[in-house]
N, C-alpha and C. Protein backbone atom coordinates (compact mmCIF):
# COMPACT_ATOMS: atom_id res chain seq x y z
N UNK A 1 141.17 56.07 143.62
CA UNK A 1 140.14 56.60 142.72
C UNK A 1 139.11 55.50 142.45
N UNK A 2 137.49 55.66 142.45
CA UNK A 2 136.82 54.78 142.76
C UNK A 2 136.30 55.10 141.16
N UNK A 3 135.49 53.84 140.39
CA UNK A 3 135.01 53.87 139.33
C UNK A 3 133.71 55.21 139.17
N UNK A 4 133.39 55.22 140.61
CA UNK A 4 132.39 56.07 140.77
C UNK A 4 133.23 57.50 140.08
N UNK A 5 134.11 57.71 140.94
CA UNK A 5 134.68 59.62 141.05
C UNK A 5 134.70 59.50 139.86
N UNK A 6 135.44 58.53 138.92
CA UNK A 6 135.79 58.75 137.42
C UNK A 6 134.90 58.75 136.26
N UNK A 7 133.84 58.35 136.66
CA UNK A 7 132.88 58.86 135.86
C UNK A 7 132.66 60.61 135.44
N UNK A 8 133.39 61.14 136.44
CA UNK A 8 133.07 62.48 136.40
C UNK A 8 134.28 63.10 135.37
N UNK A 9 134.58 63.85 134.08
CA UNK A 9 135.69 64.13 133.12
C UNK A 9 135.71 65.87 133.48
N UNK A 10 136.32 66.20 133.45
CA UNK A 10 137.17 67.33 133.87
C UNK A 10 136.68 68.10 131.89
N UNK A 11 136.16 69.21 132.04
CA UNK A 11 136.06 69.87 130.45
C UNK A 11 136.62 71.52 130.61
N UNK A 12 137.72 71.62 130.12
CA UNK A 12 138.17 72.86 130.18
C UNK A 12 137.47 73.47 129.21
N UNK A 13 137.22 74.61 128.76
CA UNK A 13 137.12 75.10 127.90
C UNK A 13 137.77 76.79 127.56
N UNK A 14 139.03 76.59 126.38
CA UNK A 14 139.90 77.09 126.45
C UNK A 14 140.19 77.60 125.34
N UNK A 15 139.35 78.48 124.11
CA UNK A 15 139.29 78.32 122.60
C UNK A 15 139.25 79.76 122.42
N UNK A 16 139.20 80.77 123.43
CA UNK A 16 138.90 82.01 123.00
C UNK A 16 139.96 82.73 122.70
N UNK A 17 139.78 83.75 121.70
CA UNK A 17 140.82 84.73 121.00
C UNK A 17 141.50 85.83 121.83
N UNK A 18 140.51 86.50 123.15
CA UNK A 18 140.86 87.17 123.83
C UNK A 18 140.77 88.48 122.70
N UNK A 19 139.40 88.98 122.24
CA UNK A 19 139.13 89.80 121.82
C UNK A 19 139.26 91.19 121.83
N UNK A 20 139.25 91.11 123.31
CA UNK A 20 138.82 92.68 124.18
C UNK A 20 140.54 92.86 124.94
N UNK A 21 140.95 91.56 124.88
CA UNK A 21 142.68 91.96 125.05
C UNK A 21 143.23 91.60 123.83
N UNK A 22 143.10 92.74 123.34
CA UNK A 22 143.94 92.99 121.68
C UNK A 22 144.50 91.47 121.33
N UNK A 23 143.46 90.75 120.89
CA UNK A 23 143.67 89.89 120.47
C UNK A 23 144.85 88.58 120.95
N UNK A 24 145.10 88.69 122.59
CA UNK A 24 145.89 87.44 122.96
C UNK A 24 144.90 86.69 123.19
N UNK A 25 144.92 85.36 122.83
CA UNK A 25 144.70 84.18 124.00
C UNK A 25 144.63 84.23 124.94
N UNK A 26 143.68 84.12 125.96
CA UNK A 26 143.68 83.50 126.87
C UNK A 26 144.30 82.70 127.35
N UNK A 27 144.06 81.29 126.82
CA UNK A 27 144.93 80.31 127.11
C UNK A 27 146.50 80.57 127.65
N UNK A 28 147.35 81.65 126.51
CA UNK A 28 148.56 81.61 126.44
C UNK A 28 148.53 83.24 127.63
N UNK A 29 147.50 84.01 128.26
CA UNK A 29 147.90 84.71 129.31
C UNK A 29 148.80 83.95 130.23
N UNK A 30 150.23 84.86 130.61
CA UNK A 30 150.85 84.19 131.28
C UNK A 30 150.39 84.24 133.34
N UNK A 31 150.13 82.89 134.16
CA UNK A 31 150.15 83.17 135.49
C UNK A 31 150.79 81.91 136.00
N UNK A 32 151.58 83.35 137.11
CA UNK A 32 152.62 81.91 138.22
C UNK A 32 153.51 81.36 137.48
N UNK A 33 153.82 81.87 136.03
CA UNK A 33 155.17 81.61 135.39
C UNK A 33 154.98 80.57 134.53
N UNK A 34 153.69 80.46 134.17
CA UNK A 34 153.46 79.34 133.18
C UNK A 34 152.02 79.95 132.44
N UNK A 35 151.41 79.10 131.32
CA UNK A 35 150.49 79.66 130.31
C UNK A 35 149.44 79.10 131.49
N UNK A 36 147.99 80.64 131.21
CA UNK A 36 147.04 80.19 132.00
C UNK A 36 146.32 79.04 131.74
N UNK A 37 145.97 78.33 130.73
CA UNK A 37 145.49 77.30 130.36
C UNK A 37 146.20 76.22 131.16
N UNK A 38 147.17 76.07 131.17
CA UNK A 38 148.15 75.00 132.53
C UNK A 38 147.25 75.02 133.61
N UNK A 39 147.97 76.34 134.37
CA UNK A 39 147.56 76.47 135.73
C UNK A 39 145.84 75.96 136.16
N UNK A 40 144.71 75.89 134.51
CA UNK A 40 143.32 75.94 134.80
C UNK A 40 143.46 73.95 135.12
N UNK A 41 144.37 73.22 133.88
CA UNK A 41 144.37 72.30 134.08
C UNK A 41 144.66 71.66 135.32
N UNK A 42 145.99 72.19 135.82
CA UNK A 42 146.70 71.81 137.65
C UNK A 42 145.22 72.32 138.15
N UNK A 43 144.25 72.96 138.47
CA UNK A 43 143.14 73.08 138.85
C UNK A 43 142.66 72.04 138.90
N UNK A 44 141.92 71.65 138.19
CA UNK A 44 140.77 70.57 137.61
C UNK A 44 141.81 69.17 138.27
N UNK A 45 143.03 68.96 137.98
CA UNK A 45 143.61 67.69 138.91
C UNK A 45 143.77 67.95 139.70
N UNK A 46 143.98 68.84 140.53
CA UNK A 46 144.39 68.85 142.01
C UNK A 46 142.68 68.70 142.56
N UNK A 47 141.37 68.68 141.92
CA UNK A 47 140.67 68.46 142.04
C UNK A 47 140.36 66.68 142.38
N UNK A 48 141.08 66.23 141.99
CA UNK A 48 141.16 65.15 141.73
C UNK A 48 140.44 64.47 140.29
N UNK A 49 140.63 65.49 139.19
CA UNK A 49 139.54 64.57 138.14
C UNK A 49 140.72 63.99 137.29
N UNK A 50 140.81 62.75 136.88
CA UNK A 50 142.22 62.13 136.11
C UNK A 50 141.70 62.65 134.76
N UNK A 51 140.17 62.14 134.35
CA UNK A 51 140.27 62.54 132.99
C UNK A 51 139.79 63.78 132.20
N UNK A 52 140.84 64.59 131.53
CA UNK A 52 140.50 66.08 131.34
C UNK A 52 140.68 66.38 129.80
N UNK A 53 139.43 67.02 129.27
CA UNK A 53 139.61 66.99 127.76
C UNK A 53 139.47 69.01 128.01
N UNK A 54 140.49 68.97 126.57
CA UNK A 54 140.87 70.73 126.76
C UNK A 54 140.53 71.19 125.65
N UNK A 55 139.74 72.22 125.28
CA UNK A 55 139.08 72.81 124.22
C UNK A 55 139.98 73.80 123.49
N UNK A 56 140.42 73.89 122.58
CA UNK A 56 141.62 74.43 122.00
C UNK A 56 140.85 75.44 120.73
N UNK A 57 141.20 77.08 120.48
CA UNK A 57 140.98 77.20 119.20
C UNK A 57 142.14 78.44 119.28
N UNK A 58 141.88 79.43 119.40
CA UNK A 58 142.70 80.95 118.77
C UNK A 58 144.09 79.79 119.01
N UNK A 59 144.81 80.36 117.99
CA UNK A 59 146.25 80.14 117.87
C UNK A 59 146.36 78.52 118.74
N UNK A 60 145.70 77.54 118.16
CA UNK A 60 145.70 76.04 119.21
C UNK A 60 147.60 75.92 119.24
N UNK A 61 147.91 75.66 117.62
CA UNK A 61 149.24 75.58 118.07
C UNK A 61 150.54 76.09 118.88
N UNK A 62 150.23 77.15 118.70
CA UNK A 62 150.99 78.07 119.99
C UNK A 62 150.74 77.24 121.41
N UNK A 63 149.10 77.06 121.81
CA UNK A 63 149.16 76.59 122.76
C UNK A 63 149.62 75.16 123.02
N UNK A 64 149.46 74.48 121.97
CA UNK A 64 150.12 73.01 122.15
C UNK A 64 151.60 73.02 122.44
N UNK A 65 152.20 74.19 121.99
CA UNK A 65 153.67 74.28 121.65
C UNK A 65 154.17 74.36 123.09
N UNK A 66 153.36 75.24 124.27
CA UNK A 66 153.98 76.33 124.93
C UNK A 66 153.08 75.60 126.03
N UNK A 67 152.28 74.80 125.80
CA UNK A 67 151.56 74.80 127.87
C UNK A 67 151.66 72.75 127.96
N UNK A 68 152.30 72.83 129.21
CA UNK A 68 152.29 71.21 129.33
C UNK A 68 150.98 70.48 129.70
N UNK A 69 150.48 70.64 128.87
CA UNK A 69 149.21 69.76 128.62
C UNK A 69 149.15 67.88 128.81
N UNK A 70 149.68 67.60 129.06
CA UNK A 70 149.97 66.18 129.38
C UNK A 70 149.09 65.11 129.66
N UNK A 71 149.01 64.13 129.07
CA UNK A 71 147.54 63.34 130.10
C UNK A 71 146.42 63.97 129.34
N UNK A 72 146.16 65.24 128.83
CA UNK A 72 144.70 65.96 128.47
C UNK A 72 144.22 65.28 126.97
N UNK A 73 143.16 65.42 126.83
CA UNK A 73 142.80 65.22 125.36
C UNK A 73 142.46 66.29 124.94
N UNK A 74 142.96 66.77 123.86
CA UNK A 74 142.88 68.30 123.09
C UNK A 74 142.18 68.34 122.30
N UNK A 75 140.91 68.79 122.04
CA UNK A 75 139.84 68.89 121.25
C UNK A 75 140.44 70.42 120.38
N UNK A 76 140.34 70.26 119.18
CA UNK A 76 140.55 71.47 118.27
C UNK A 76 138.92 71.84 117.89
N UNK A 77 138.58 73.09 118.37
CA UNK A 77 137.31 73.40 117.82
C UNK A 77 137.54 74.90 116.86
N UNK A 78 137.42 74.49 115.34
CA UNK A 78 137.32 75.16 114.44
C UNK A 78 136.71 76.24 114.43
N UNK A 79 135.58 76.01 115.13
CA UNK A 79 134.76 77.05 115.26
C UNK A 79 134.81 78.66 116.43
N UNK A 80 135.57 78.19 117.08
CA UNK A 80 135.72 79.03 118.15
C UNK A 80 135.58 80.18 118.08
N UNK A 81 135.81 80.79 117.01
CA UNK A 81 135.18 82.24 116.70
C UNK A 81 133.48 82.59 116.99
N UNK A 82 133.03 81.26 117.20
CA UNK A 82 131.08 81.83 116.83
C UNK A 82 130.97 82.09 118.33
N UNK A 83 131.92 81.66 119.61
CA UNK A 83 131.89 81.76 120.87
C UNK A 83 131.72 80.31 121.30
N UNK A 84 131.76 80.79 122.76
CA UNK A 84 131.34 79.65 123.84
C UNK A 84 131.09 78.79 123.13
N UNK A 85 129.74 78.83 122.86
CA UNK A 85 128.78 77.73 122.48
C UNK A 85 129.71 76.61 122.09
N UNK A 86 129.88 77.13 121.11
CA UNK A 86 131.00 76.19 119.41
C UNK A 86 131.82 75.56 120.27
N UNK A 87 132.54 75.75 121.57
CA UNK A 87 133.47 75.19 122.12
C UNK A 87 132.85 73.93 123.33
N UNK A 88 131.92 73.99 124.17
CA UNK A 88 130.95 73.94 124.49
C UNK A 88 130.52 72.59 124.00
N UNK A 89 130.32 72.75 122.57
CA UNK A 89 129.24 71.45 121.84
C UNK A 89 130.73 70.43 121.38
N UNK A 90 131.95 70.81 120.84
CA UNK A 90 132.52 70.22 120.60
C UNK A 90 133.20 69.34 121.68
N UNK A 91 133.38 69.91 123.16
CA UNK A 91 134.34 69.16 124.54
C UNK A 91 133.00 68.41 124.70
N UNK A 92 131.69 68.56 124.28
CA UNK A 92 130.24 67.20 124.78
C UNK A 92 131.01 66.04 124.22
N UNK A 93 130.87 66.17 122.72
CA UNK A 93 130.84 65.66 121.47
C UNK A 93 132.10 64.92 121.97
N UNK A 94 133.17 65.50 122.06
CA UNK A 94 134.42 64.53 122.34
C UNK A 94 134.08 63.52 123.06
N UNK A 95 133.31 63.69 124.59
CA UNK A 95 133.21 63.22 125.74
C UNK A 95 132.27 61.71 125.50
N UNK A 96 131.35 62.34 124.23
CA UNK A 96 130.73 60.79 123.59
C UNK A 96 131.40 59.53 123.66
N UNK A 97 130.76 58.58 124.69
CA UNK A 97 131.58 57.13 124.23
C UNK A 97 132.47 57.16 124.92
N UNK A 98 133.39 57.85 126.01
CA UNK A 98 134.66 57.57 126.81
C UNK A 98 133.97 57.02 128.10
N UNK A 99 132.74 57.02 128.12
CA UNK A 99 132.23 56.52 129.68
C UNK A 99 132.09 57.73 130.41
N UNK A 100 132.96 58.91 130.21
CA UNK A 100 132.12 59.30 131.32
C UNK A 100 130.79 59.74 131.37
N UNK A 101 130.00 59.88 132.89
CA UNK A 101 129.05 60.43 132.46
C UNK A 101 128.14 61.84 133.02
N UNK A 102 129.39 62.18 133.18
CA UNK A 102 129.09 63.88 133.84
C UNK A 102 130.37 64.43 133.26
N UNK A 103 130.09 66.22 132.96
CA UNK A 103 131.10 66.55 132.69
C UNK A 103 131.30 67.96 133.82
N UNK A 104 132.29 68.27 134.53
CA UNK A 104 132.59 69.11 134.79
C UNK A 104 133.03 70.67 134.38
N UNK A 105 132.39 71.49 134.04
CA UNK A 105 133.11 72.50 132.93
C UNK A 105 133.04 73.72 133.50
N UNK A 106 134.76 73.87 133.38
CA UNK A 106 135.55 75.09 133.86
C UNK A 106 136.25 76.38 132.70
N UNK A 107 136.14 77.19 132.83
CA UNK A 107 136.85 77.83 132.17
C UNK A 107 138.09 78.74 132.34
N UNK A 108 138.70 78.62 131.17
CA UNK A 108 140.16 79.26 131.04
C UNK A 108 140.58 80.36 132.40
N UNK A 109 139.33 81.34 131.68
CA UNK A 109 139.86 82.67 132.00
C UNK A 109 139.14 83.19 134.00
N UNK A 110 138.81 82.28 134.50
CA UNK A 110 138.60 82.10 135.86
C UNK A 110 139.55 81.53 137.08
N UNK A 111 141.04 82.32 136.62
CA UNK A 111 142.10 81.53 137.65
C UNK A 111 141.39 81.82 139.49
N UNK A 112 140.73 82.49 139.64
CA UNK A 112 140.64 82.73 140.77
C UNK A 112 139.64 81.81 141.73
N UNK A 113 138.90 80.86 140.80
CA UNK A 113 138.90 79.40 140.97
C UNK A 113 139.32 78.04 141.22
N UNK A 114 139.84 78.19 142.26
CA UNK A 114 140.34 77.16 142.77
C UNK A 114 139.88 75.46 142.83
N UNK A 115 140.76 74.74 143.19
CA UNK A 115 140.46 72.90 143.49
C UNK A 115 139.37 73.48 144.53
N UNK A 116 139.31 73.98 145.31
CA UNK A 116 138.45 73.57 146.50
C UNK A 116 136.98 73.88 145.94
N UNK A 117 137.08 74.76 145.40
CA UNK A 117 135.27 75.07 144.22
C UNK A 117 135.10 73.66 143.53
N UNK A 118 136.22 73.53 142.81
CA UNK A 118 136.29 72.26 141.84
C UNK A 118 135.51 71.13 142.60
N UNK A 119 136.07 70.76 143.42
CA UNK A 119 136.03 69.57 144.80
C UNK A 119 134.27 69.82 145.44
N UNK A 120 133.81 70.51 145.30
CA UNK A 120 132.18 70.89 146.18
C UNK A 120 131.63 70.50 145.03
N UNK A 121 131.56 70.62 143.67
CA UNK A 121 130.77 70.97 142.39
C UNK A 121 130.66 69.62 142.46
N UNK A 122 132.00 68.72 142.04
CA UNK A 122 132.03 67.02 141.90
C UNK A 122 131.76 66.50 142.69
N UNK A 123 131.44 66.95 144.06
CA UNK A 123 130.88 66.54 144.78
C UNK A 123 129.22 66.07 145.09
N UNK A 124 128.56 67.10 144.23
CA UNK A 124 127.27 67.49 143.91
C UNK A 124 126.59 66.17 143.14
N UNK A 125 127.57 65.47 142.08
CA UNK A 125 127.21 64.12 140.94
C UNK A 125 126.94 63.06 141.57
N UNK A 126 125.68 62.81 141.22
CA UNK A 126 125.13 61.61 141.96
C UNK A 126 125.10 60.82 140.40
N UNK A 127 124.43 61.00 139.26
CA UNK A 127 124.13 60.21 138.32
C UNK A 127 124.29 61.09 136.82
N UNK A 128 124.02 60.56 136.10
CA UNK A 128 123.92 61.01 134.66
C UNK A 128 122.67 61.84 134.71
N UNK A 129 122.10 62.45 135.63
CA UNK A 129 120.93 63.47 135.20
C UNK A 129 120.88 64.51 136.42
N UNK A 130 122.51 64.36 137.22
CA UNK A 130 123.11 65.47 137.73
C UNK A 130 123.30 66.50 136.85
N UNK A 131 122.75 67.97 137.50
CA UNK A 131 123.05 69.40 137.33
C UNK A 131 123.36 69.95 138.65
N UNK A 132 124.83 70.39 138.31
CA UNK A 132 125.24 71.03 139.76
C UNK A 132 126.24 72.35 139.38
N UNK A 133 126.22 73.36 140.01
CA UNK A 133 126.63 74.68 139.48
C UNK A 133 126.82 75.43 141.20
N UNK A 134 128.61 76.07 140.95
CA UNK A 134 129.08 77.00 141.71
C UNK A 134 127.90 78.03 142.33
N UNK A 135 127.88 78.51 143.56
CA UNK A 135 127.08 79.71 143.36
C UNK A 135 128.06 80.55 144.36
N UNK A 136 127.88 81.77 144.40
CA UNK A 136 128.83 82.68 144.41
C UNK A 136 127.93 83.92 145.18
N UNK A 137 127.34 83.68 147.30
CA UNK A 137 126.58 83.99 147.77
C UNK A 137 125.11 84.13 146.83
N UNK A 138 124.80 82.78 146.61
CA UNK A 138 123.66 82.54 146.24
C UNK A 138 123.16 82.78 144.44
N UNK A 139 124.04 83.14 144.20
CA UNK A 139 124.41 83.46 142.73
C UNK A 139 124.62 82.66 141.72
N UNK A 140 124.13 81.86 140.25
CA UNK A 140 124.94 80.66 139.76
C UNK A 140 126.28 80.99 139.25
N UNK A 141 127.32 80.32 139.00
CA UNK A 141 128.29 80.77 138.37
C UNK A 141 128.91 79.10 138.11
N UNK A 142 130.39 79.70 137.77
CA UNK A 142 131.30 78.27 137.28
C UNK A 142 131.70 77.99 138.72
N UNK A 143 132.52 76.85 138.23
CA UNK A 143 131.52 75.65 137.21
C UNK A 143 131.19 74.94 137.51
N UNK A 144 130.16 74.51 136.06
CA UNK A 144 129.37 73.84 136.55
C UNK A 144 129.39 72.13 135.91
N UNK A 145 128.19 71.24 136.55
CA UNK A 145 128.80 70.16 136.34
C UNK A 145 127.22 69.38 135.49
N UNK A 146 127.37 69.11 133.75
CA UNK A 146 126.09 68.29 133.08
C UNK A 146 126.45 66.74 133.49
N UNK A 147 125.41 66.29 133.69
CA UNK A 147 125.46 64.53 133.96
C UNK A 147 124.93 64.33 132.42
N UNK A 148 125.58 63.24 131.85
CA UNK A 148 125.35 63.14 130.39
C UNK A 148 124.01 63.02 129.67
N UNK A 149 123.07 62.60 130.40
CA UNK A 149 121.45 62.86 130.37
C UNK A 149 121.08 64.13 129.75
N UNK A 150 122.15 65.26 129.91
CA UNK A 150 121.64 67.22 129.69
C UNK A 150 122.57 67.32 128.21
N UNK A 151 123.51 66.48 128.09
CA UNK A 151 124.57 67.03 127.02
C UNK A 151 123.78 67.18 125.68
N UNK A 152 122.89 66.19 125.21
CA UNK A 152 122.15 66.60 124.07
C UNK A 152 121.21 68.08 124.28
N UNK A 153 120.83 68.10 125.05
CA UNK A 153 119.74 68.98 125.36
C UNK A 153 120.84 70.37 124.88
N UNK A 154 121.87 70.44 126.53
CA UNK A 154 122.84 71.66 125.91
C UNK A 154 123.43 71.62 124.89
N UNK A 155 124.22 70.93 123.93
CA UNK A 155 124.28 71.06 122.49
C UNK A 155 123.26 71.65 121.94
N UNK A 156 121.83 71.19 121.88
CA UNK A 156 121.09 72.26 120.91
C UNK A 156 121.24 73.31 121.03
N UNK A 157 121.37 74.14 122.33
CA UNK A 157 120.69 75.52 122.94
C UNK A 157 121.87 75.98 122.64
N UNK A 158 123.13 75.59 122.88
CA UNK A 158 124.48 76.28 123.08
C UNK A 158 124.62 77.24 121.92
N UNK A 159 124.56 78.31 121.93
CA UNK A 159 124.84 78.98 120.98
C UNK A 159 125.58 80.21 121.24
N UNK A 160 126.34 81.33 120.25
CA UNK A 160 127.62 82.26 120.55
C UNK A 160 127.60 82.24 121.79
N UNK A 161 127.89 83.21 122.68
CA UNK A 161 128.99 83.66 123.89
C UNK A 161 127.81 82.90 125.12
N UNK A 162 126.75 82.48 124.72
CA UNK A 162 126.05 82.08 126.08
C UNK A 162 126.04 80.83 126.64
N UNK A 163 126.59 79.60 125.88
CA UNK A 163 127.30 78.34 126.30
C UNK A 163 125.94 77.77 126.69
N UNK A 164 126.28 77.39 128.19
CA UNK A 164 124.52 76.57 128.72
C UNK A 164 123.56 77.31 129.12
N UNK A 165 123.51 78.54 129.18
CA UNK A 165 122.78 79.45 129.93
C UNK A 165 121.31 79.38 129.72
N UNK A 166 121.15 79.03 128.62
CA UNK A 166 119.78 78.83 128.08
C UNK A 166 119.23 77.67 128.76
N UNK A 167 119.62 76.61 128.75
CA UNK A 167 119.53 75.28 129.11
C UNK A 167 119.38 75.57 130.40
N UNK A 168 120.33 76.05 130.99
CA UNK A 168 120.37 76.13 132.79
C UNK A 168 119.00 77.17 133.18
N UNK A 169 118.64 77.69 132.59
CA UNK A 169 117.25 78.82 132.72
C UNK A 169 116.38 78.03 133.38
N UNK A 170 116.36 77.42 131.65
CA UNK A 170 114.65 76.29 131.37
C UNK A 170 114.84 75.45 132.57
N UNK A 171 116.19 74.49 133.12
CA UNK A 171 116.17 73.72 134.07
C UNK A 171 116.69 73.83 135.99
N UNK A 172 115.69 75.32 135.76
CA UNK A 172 116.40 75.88 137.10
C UNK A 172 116.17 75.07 138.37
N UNK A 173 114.95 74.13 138.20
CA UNK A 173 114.74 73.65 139.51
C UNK A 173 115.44 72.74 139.43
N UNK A 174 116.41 71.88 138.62
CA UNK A 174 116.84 70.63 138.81
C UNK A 174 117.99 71.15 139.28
N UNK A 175 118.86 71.61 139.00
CA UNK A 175 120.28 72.99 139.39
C UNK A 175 120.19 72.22 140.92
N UNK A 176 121.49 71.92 141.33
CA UNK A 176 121.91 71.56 142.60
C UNK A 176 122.74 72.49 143.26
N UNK A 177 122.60 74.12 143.60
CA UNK A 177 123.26 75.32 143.83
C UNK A 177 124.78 74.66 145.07
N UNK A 178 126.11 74.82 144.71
CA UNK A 178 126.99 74.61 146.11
C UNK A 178 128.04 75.53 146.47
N UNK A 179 127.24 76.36 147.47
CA UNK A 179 127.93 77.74 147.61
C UNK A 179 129.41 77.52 147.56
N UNK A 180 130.10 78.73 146.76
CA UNK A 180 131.96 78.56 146.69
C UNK A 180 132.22 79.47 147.44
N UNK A 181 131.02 80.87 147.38
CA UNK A 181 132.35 82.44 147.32
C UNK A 181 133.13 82.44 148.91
N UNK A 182 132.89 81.06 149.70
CA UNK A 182 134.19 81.46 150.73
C UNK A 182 135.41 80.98 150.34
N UNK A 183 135.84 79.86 149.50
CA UNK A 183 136.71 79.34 149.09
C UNK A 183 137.49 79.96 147.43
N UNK A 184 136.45 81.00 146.65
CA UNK A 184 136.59 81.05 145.38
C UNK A 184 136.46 82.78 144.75
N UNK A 185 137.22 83.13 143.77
CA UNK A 185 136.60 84.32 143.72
C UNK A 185 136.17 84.34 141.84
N UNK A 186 134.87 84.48 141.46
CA UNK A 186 134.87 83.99 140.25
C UNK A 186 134.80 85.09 139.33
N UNK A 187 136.16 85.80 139.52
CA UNK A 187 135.86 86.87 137.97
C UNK A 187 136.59 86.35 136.99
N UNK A 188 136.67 87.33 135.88
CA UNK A 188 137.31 86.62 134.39
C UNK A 188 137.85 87.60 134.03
N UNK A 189 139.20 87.56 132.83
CA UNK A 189 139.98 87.82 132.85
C UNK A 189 139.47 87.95 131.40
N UNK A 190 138.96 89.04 131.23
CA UNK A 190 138.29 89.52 129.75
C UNK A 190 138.70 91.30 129.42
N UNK A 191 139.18 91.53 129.98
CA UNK A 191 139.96 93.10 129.64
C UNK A 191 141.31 93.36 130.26
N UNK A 192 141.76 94.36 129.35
CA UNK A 192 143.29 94.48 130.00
C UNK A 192 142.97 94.88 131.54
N UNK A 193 142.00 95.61 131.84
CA UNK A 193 141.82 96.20 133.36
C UNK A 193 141.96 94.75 134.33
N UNK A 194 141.43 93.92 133.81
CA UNK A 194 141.50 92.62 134.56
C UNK A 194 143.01 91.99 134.51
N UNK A 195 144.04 92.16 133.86
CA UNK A 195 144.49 91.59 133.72
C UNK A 195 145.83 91.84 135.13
N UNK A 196 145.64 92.56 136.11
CA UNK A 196 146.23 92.62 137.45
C UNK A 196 146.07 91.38 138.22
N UNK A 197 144.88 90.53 138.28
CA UNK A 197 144.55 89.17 139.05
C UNK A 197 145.81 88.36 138.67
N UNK A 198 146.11 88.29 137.81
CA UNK A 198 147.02 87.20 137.23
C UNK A 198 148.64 87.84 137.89
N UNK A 199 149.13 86.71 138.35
CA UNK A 199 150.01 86.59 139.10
C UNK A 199 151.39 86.17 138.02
């Protein structure tokens, strides 16, 4: 692992209530025999990123109790009810001051995202004013990767369920697009109808 790769921090973001599935977690959906929040983390390392901070809110303790989180730094965001955003500004905020200076950010409820998406995105970081984002036949999607240069910027904008989207609009030409959908399939796991993907 070169000082370079490690600049790059692994940001789960993993805080949602699972609204629209009668109120489970996400996190604690079970796939492959373990809590999905795990399996997102074994993601993000088999990626190769060592350092991974995990965004925690509906029921955090349950999830601390129940998923081997190990190695991660667990950000509790209070707010997680206002959406995305709230979760979003708090995994920046953590990331303040540890050195790194890109963040990678994946989410929970996208198991069908694999290391090899992971691996093209981090691939994309050249510096702290890297923007690089999945695309999905030409499409943006997760995830995606702020070089710490954007993190203030996205903190302002981040707001309920739309996370960076705002931010990524205004800065479409800087966006470094790296096609996944042969390696990746990026739906989410936001209704019981969805909930067949999970293994």
């Amino acid at each position: 692992m070169t000082d370079y790769e490690d600049q790059v921090a692994g940001l789960l973001l993993a805080a949602g209530g699972g609204r629209r599935l009668g109120g489970r977690p996400k996190a604690l959906l079970g796939h492959r025999g373990r809590p999905l929040v795990e399996h997102a983390v074994g993601t993000l390392r088999a990626a190769g990123l060592t350092r991974v901070h995990v965004v925690l809110g509906a029921r955090a303790e349950d999830v601390r109790a129940r998923a081997a989180l190990d190695g991660c730094v667990l950000v509790d965001n209070p707010g997680w009810e206002e959406g995305m955003g709230s979760s979003l500004r708090a995994g920046l905020r953590s990331l303040a001051g540890t050195g790194a200076r890109a963040a990678l950010v994946s989410l929970v409820d996208q198991p069908g995202i694999g290391a090899e998406a992971v691996t093209r995105v981090r691939a994309g970081y050249r510096d702290e004013t890297s923007l690089v984002a999945a695309a999905y036949d030409g499409v943006r999607g997760h995830p995606v990767l702020f070089g710490a240069a954007h993190w203030a910027g996205i903190a302002a904008t981040a707001t309920g369920d739309r996370g960076a989207r705002a931010y990524l609009e205004d800065h479409r030409a800087a966006i470094t697009l790296v096609e996944c959908g042969d390696v990746a399939r990026p739906y989410d796991i936001d209704t019981e109808a969805d909930l067949f993907h999970l293994e």
